[in-house]
N, C-alpha and C. Protein backbone atom coordinates (compact mmCIF):
# COMPACT_ATOMS: atom_id res chain seq x y z
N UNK A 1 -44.93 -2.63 -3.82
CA UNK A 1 -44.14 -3.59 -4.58
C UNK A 1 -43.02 -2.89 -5.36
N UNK A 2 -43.21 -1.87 -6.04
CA UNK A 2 -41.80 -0.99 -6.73
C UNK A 2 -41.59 -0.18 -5.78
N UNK A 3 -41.93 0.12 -4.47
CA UNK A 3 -40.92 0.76 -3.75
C UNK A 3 -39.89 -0.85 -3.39
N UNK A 4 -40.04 -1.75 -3.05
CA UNK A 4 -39.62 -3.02 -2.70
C UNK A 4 -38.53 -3.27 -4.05
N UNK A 5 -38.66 -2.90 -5.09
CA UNK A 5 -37.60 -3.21 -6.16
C UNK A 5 -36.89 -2.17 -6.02
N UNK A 6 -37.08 -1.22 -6.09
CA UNK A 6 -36.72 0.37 -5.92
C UNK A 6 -35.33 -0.34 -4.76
N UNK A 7 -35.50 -0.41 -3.33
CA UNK A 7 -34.60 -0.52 -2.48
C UNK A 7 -33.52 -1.67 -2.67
N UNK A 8 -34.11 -2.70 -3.47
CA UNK A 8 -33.41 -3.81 -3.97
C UNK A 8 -32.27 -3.15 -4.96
N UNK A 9 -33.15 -3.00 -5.76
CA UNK A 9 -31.92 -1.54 -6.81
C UNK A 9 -30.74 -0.87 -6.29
N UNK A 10 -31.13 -0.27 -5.01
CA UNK A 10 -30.70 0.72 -3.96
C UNK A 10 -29.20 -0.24 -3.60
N UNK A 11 -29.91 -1.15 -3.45
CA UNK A 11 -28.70 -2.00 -2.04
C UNK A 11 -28.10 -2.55 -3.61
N UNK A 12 -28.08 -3.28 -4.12
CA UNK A 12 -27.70 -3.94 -5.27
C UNK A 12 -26.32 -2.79 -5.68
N UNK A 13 -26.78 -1.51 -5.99
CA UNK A 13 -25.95 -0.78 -6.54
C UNK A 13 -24.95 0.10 -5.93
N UNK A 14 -25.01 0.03 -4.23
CA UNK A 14 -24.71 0.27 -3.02
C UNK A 14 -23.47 -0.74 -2.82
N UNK A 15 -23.75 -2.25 -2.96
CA UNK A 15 -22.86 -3.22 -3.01
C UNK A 15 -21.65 -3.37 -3.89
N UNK A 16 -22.65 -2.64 -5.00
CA UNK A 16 -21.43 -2.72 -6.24
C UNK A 16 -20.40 -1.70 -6.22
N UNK A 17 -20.58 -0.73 -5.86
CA UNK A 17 -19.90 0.83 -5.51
C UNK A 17 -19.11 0.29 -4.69
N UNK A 18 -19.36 0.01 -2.97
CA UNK A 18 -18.65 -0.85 -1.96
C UNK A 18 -17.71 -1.70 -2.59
N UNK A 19 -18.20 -2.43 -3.22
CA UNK A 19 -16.79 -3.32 -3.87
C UNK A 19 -15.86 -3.12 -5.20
N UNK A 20 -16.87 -2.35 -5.43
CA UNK A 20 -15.32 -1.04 -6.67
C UNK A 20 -14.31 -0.45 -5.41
N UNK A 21 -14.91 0.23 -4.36
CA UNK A 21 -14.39 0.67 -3.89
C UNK A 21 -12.91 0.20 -2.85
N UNK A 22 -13.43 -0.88 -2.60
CA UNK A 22 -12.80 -1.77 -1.84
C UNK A 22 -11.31 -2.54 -2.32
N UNK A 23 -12.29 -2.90 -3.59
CA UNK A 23 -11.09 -3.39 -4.89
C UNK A 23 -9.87 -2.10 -5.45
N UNK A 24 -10.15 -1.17 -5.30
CA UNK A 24 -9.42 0.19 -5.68
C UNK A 24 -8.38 0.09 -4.26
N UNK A 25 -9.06 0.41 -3.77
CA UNK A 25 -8.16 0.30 -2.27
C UNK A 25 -7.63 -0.46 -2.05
N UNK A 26 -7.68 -2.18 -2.12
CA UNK A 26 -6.96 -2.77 -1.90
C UNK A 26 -5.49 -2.95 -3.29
N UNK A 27 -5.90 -2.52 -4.55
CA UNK A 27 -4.83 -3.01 -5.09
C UNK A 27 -4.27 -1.24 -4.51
N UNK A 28 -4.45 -0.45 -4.53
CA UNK A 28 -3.51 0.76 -4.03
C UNK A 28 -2.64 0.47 -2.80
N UNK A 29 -3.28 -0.51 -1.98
CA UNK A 29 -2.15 -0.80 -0.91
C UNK A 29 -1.61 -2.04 -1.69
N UNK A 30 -1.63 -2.62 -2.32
CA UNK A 30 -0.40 -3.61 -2.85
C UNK A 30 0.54 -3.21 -3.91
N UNK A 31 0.13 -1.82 -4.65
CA UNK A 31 0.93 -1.62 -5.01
C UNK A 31 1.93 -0.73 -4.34
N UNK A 32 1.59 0.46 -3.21
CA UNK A 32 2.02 1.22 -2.15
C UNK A 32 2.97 -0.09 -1.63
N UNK A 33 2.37 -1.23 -1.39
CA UNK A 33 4.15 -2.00 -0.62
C UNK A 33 5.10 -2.57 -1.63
N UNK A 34 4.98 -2.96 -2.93
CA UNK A 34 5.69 -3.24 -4.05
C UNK A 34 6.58 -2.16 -4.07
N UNK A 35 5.96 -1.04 -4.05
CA UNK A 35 6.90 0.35 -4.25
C UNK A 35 8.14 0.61 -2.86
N UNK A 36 6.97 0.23 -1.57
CA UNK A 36 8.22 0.24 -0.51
C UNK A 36 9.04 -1.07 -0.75
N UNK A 37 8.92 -2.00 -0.97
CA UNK A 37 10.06 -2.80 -1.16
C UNK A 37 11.17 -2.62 -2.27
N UNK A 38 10.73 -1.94 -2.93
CA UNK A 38 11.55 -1.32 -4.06
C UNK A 38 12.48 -0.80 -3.58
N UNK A 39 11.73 0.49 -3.07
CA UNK A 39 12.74 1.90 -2.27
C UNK A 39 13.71 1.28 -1.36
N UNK A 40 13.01 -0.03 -0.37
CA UNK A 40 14.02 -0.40 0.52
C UNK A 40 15.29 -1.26 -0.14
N UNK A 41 14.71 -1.62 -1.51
CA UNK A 41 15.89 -2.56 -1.76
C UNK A 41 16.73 -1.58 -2.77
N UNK A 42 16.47 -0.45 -2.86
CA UNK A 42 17.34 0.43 -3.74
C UNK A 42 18.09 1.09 -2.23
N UNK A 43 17.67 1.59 -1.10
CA UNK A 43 18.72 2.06 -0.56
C UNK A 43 18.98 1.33 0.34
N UNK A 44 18.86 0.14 0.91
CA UNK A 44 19.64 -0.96 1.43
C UNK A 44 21.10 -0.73 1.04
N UNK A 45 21.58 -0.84 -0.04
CA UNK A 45 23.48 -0.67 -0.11
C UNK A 45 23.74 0.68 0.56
N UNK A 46 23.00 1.56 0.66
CA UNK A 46 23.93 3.06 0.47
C UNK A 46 23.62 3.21 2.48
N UNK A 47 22.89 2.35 3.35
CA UNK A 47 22.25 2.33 4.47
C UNK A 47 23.56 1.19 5.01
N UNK A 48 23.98 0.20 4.21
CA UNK A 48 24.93 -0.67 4.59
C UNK A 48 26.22 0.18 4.55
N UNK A 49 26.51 1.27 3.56
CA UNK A 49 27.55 1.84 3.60
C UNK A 49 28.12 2.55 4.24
N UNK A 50 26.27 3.25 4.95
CA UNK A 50 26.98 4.39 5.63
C UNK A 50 26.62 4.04 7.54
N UNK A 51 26.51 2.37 7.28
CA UNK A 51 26.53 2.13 8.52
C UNK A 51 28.03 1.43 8.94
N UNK A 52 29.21 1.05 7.45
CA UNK A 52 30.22 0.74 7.62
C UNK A 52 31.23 1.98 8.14
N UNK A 53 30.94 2.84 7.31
CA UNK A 53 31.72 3.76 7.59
C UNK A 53 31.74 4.25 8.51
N UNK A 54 30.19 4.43 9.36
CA UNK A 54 30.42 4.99 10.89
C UNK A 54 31.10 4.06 11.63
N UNK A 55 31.13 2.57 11.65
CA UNK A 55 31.54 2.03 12.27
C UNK A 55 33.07 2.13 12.09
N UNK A 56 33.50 2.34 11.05
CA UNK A 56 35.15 3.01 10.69
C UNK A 56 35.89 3.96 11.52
N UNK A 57 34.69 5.06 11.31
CA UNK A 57 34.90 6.30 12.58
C UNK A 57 34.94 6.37 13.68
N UNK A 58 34.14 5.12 14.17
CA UNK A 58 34.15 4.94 15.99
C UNK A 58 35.25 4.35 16.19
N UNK A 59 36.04 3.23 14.78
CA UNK A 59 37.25 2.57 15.59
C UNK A 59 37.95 3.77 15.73
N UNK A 60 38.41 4.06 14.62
CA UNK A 60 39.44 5.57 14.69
C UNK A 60 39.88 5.98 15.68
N UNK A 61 38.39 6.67 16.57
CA UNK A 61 38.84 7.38 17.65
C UNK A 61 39.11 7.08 18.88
């Protein structure tokens, strides 16, 4: 009978770890894409610029 609580314990605290764990991980990937949308929307202009300008250079020549 207390080995039977014993494993209940076991899994109980097994579950809880699992879903700390899970919960950690998942907000680390939501904040990991907050951050890439950031980065992309900070160099979006300078990616538009220097896709104008090549296109400048190809008329040119």
């Amino acid at each position: 009978m207390v080995l039977l609580i014993v494993w209940i314990v076991v899994g109980v605290l097994a579950l809880v770890v699992l879903g700390a764990i899970g919960f950690g991980v998942l907000g680390a990937a939501g904040r990991l894409r907050r951050e890439l949308e950031a980065a992309e929307r900070d160099v979006r202009p300078l990616l538009e610029q220097a896709q104008a300008t090549a296109a400048r250079a190809a008329t040119k020549d």
